[in-house]
Protein backbone atom coordinates (compact mmCIF):
# COMPACT_ATOMS: atom_id res chain seq x y z
CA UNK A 1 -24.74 -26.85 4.11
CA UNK A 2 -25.68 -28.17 0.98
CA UNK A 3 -27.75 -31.53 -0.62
CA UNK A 4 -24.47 -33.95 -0.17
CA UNK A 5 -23.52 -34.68 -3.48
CA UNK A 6 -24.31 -38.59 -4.79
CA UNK A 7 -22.80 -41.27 -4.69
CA UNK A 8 -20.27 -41.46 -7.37
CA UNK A 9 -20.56 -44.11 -10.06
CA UNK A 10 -18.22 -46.82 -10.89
CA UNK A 11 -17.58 -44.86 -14.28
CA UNK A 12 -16.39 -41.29 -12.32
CA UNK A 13 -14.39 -43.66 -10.18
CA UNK A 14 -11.97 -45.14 -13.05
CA UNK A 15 -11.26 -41.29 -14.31
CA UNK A 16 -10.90 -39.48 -10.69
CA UNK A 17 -10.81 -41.57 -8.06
CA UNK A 18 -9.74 -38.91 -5.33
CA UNK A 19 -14.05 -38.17 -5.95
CA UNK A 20 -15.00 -41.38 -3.81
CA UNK A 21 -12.99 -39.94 -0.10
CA UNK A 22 -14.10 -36.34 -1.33
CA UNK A 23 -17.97 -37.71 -1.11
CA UNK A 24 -17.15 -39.34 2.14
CA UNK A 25 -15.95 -36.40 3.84
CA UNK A 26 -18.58 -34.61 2.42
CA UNK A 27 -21.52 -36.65 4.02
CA UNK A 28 -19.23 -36.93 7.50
CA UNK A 29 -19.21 -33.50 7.34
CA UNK A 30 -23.45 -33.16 6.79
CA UNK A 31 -23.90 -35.66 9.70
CA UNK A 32 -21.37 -34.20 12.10
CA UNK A 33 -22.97 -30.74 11.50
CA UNK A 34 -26.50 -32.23 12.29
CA UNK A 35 -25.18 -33.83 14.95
CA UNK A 36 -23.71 -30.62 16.87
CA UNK A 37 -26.85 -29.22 16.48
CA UNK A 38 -28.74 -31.79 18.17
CA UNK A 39 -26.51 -31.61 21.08
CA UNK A 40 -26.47 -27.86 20.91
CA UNK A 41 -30.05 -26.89 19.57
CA UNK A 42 -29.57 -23.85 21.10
CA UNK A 43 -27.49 -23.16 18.10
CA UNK A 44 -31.18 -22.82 16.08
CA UNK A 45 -31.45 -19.59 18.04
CA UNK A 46 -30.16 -17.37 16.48
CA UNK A 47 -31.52 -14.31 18.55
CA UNK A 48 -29.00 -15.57 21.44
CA UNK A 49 -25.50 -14.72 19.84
CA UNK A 50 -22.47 -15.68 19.93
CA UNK A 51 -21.46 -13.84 22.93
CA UNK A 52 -24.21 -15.60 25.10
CA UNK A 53 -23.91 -19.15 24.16
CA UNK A 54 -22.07 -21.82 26.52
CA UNK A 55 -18.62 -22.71 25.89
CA UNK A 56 -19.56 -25.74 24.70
CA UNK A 57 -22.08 -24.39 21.61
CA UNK A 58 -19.47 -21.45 20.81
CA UNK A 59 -17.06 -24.18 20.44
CA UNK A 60 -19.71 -26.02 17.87
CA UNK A 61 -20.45 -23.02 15.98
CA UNK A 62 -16.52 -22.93 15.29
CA UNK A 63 -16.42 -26.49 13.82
CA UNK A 64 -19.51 -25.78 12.31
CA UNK A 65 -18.13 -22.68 10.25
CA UNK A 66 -14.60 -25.20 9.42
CA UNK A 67 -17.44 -27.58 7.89
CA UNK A 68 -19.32 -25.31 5.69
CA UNK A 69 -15.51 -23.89 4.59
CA UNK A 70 -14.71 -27.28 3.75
CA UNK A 71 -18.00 -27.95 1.66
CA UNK A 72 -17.40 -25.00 -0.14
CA UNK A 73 -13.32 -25.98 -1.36
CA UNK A 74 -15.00 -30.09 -1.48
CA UNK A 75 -17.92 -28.44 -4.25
CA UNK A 76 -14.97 -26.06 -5.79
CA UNK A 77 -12.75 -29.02 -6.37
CA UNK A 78 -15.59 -31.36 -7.95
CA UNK A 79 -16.61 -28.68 -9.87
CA UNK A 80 -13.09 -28.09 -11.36
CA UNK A 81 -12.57 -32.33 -11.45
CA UNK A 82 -15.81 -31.90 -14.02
CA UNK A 83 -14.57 -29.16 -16.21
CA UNK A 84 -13.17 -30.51 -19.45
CA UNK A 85 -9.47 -29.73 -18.90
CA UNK A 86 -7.27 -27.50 -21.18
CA UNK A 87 -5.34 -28.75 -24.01
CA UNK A 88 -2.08 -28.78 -24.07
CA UNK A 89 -0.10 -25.85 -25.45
CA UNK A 90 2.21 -25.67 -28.19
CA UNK A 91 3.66 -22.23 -26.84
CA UNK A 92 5.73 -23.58 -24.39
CA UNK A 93 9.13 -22.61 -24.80
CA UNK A 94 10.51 -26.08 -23.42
């Protein structure tokens, strides 16, 4: 996963304020990741496999995977919230 993005400022807030829950999920998301894998190091292993690990870790892995998915759409979104938006079009036909 990556570096959890900062803290927003007071300034981001008053523009796009949907960015202050998208940083908290994305630091839950860092800390529940770390920790799965303290209660399943064996998840550091990499040698072992899916196939071998307890039910338990297998089911870790899977959350794990939902995580990193979601880190990727929380980055895509704050990426897009930062891109100077379009403007408007005078080609509309309404």
């Amino acid at each position: 996963m990556s570096a959890v993005a900062s803290c927003p400022r007071a300034e981001d807030l008053a523009f796009e304020p949907e960015i202050a829950s998208l940083a908290l999920l994305e630091a839950a998301s860092a800390i529940a990741i770390q920790a799965l894998i303290a209660r399943n190091p064996e998840l550091l292993a990499a040698e072992l496999g899916v196939l071998r690990d307890p039910p338990q870790a297998r089911a870790a892995r899977t959350v794990i995977a939902v995580l990193r998915e979601l880190d990727g759409a929380l980055r895509e979104y704050r990426d897009l919230a930062r891109a100077p938006s379009l403007p408007p079009s005078d080609d509309f036909p309404f």
